[in-house]
C-alpha atoms as a PDB file:
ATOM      1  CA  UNK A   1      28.381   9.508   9.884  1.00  0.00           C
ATOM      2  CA  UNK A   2      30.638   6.961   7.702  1.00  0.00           C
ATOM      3  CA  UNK A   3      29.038   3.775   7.197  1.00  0.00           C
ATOM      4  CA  UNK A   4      31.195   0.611   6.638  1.00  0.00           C
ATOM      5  CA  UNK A   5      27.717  -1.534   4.733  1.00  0.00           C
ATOM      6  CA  UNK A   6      25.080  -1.137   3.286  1.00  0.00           C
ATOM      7  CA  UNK A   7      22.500  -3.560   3.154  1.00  0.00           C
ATOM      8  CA  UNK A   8      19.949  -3.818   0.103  1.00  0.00           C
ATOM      9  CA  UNK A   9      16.810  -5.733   0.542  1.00  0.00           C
ATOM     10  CA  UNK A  10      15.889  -6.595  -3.389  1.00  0.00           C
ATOM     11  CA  UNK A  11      13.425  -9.061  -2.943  1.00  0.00           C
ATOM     12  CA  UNK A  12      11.791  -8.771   0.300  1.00  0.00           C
ATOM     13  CA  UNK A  13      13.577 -10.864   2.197  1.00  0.00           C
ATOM     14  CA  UNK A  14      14.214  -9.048   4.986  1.00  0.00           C
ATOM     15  CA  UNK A  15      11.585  -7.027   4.960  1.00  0.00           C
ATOM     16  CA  UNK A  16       8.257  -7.789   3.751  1.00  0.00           C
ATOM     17  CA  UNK A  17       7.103  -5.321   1.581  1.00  0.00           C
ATOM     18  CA  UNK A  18       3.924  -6.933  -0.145  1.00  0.00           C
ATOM     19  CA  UNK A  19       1.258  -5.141   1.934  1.00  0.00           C
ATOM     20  CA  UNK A  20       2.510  -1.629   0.483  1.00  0.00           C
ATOM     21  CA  UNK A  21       3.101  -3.645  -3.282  1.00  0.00           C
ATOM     22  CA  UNK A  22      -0.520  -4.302  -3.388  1.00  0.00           C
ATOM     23  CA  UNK A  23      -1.943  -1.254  -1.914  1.00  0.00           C
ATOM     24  CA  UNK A  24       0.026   0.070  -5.011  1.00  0.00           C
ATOM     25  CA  UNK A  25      -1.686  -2.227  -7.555  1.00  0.00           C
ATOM     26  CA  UNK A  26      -5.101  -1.284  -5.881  1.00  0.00           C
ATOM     27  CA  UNK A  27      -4.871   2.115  -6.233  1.00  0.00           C
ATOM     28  CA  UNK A  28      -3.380   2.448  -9.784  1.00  0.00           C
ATOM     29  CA  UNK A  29      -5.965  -0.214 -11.178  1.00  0.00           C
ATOM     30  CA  UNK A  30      -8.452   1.981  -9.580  1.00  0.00           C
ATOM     31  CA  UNK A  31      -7.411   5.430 -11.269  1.00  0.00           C
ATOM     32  CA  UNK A  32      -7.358   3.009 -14.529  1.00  0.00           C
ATOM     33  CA  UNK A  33     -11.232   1.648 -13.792  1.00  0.00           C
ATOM     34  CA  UNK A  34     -10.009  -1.749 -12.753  1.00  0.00           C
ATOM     35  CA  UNK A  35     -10.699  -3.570  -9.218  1.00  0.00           C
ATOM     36  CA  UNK A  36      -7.738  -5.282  -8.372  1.00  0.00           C
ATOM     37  CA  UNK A  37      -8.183  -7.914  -5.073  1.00  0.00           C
ATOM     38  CA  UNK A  38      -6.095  -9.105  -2.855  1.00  0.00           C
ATOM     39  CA  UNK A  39      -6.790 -12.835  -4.554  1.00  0.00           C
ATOM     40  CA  UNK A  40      -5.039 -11.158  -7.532  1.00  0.00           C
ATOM     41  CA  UNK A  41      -2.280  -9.862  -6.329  1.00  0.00           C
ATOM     42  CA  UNK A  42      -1.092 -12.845  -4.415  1.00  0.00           C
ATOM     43  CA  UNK A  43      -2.066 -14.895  -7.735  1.00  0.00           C
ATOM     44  CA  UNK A  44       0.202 -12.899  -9.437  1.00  0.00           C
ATOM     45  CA  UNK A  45       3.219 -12.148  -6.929  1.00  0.00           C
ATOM     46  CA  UNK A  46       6.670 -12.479  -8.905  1.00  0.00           C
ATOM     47  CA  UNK A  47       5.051 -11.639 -12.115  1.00  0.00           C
ATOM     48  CA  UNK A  48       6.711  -8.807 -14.224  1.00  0.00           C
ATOM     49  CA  UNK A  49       4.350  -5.931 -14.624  1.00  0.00           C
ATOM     50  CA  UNK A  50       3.787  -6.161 -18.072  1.00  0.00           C
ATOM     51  CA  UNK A  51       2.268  -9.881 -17.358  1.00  0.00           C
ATOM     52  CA  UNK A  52       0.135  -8.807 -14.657  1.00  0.00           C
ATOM     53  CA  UNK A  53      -1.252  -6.667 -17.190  1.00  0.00           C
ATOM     54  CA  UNK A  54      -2.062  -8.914 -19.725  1.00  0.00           C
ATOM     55  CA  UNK A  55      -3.276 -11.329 -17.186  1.00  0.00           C
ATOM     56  CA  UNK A  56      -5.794  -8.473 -16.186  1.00  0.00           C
ATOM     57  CA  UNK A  57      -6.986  -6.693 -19.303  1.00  0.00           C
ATOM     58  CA  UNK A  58      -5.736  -9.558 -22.304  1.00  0.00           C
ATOM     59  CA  UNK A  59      -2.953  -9.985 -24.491  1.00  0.00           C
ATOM     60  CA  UNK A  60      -3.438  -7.195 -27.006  1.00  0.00           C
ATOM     61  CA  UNK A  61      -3.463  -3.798 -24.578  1.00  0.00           C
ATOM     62  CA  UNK A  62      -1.351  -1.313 -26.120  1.00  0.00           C
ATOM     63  CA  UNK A  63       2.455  -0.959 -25.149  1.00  0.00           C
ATOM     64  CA  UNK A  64       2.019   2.635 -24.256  1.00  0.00           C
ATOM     65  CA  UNK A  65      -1.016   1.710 -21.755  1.00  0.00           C
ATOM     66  CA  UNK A  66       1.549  -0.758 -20.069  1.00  0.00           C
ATOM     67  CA  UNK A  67       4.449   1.917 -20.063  1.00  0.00           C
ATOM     68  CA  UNK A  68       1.453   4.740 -18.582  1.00  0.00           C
ATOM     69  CA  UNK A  69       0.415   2.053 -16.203  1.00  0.00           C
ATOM     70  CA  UNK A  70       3.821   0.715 -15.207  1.00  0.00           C
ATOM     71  CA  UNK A  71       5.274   4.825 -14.513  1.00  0.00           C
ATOM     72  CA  UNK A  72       2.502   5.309 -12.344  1.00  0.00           C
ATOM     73  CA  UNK A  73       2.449   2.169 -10.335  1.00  0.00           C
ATOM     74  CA  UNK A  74       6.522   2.699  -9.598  1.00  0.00           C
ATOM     75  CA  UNK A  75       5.630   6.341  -8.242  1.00  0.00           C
ATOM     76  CA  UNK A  76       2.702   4.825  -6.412  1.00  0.00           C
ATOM     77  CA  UNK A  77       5.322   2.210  -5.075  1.00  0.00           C
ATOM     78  CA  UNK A  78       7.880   4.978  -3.826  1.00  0.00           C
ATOM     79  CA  UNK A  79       5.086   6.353  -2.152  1.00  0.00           C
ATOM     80  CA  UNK A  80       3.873   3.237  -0.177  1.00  0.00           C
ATOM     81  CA  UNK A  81       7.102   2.753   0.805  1.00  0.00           C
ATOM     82  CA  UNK A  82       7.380   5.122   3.250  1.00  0.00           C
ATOM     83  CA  UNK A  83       4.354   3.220   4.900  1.00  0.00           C
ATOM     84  CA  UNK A  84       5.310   1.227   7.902  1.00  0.00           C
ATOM     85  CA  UNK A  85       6.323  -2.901   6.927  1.00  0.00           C
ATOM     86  CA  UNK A  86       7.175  -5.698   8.895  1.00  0.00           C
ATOM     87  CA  UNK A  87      10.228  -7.645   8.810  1.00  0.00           C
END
């Protein structure tokens, strides 16, 4: 099949994806010992990762906890993504 487009949705425009983001942040923050709500996550919606972090656990948490954190919450991410969404 040659395709003539190809549309990427970047920012969840047209399709909403925050249902499978969160389910994401709940589960890593679990594996880490942290309860992440639903509260949270829409608190912190457009936040870079690193932020959400220190919004979480403080200011000084070490880089390489953000960068352990961050690699597992992307493959979580992949993973929820193949969960159903709404547009």
């Amino acid at each position: 099949m040659d395709y003539q487009a190809v549309i990427w949705d970047m920012d969840g425009i047209l399709v909403d994806t925050g249902d499978q983001h969160y389910l994401s942040w709940k589960e890593i923050s679990k594996s880490f010992g942290y309860d992440y709500t639903r509260e949270q996550f829409d608190s912190d919606f457009g936040m870079q990762n690193p932020d959400i972090l220190k919004r979480m656990l403080g200011d000084d948490i070490p880089v390489s906890f953000i960068e352990e954190f961050c690699e597992k919450r992307k493959i979580s991410s992949l993973r929820w993504s193949r969960a159903p969404c709404s547009p």
